[in-house]
C-alpha atoms as a PDB file:
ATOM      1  CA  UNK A   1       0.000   0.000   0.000  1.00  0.00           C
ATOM      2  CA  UNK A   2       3.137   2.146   0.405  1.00  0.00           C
ATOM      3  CA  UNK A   3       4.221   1.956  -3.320  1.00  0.00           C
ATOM      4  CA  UNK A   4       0.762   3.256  -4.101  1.00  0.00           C
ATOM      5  CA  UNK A   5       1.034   6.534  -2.100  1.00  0.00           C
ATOM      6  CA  UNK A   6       4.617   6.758  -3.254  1.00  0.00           C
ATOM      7  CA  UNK A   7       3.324   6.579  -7.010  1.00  0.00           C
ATOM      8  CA  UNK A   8       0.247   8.793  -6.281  1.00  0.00           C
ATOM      9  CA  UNK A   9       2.731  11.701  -4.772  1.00  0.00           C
ATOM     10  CA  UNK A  10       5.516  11.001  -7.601  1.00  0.00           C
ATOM     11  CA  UNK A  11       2.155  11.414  -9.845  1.00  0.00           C
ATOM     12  CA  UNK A  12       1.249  14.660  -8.579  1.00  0.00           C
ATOM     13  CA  UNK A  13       4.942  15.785  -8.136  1.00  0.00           C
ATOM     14  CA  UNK A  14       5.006  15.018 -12.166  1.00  0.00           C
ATOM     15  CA  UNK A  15       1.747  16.872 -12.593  1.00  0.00           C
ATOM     16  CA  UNK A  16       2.445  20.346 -10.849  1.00  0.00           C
ATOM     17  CA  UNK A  17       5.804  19.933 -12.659  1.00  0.00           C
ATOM     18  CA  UNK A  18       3.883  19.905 -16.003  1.00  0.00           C
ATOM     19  CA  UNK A  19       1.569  22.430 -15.115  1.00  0.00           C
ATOM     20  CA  UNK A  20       4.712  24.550 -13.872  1.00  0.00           C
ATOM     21  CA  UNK A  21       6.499  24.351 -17.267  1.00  0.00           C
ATOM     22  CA  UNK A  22       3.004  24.944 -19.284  1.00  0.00           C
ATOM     23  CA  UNK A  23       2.743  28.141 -17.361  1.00  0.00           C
ATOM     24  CA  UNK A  24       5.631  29.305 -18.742  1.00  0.00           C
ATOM     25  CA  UNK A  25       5.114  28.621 -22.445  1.00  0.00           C
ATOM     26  CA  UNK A  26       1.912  29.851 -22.030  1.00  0.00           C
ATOM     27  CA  UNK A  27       3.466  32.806 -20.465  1.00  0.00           C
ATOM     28  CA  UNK A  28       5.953  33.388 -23.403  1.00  0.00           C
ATOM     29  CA  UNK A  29       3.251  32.600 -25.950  1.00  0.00           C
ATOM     30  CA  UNK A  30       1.359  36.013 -24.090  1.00  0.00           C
ATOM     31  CA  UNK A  31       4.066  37.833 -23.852  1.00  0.00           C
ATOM     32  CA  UNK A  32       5.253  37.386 -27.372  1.00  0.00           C
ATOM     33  CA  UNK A  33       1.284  38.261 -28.070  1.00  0.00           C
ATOM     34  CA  UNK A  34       1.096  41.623 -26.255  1.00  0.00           C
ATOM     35  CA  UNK A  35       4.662  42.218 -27.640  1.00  0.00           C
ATOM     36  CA  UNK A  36       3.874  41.963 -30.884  1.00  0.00           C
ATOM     37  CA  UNK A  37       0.479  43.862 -30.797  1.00  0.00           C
ATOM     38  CA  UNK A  38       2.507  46.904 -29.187  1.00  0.00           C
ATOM     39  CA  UNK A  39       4.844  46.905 -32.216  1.00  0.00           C
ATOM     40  CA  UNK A  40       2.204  46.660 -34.781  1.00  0.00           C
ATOM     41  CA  UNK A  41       0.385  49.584 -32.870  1.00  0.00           C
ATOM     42  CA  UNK A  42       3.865  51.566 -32.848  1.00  0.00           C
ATOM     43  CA  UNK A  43       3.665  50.674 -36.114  1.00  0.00           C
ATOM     44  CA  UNK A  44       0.609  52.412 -36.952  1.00  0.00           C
ATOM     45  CA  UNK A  45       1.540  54.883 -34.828  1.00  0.00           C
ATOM     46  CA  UNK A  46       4.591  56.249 -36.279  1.00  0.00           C
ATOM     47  CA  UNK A  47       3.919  55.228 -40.203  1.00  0.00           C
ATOM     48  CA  UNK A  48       0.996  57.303 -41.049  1.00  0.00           C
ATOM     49  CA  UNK A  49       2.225  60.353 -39.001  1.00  0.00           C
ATOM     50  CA  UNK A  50       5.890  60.219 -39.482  1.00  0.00           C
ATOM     51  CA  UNK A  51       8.149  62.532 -40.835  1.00  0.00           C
ATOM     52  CA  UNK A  52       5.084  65.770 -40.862  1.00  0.00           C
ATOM     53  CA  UNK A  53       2.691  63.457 -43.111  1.00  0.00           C
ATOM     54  CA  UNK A  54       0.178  64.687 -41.056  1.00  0.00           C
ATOM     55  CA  UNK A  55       0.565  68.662 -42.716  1.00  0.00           C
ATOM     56  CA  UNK A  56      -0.343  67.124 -45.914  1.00  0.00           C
ATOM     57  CA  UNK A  57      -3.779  65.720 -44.731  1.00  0.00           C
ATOM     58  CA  UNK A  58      -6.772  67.554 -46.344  1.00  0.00           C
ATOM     59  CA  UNK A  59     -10.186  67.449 -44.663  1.00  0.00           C
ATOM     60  CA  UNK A  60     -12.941  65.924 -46.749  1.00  0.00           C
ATOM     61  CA  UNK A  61     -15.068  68.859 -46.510  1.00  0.00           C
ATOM     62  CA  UNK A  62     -14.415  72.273 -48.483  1.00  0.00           C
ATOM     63  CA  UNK A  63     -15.153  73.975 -45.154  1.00  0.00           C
ATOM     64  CA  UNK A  64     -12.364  75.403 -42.717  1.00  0.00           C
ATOM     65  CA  UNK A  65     -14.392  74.272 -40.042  1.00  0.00           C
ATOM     66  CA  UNK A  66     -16.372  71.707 -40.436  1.00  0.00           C
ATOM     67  CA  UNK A  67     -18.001  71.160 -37.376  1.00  0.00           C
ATOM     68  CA  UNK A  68     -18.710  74.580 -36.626  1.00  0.00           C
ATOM     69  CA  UNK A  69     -23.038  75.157 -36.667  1.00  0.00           C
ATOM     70  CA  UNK A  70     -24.301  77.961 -36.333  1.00  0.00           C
ATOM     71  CA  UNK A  71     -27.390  77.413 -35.288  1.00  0.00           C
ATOM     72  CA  UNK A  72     -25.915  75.873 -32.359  1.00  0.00           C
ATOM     73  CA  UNK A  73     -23.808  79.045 -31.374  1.00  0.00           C
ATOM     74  CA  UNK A  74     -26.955  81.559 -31.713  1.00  0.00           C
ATOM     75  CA  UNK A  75     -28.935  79.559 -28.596  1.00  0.00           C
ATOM     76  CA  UNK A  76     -25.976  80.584 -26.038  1.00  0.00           C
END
């Protein structure tokens, strides 16, 4: 009855050891994850805006402001 409770512990000395070392890949898999979303958001970040691409951007309507309403500054 002693080799049983001997195997059963070795089992669950074997198990915690697996579920140790699948923490870890699972925590690398994350991190990799979350590292590579921050670079593709850097990414979109800096491509689009870099180097003053942002001066050349033209609003799609002709108006300089075009969320100005009058109607809306006459009730004040």
């Amino acid at each position: 009855m002693t080799s049983f409770w001997l195997f059963l512990s070795g089992l669950f000395k074997w198990s915690f050891g697996f579920y140790d070392a699948l923490g870890y890949v699972l925590n690398w898999i994350l991190f990799l994850v979350a590292t590579a979303l921050f670079v593709y958001w850097c990414w979109e970040l800096v491509v689009p805006l870099g180097n003053n691409k942002d001066k050349d951007y033209t609003p799609p309507s002709p108006e300089a402001k075009p969320y100005y309403d009058p109607e809306i500054m006459k009730k004040g």
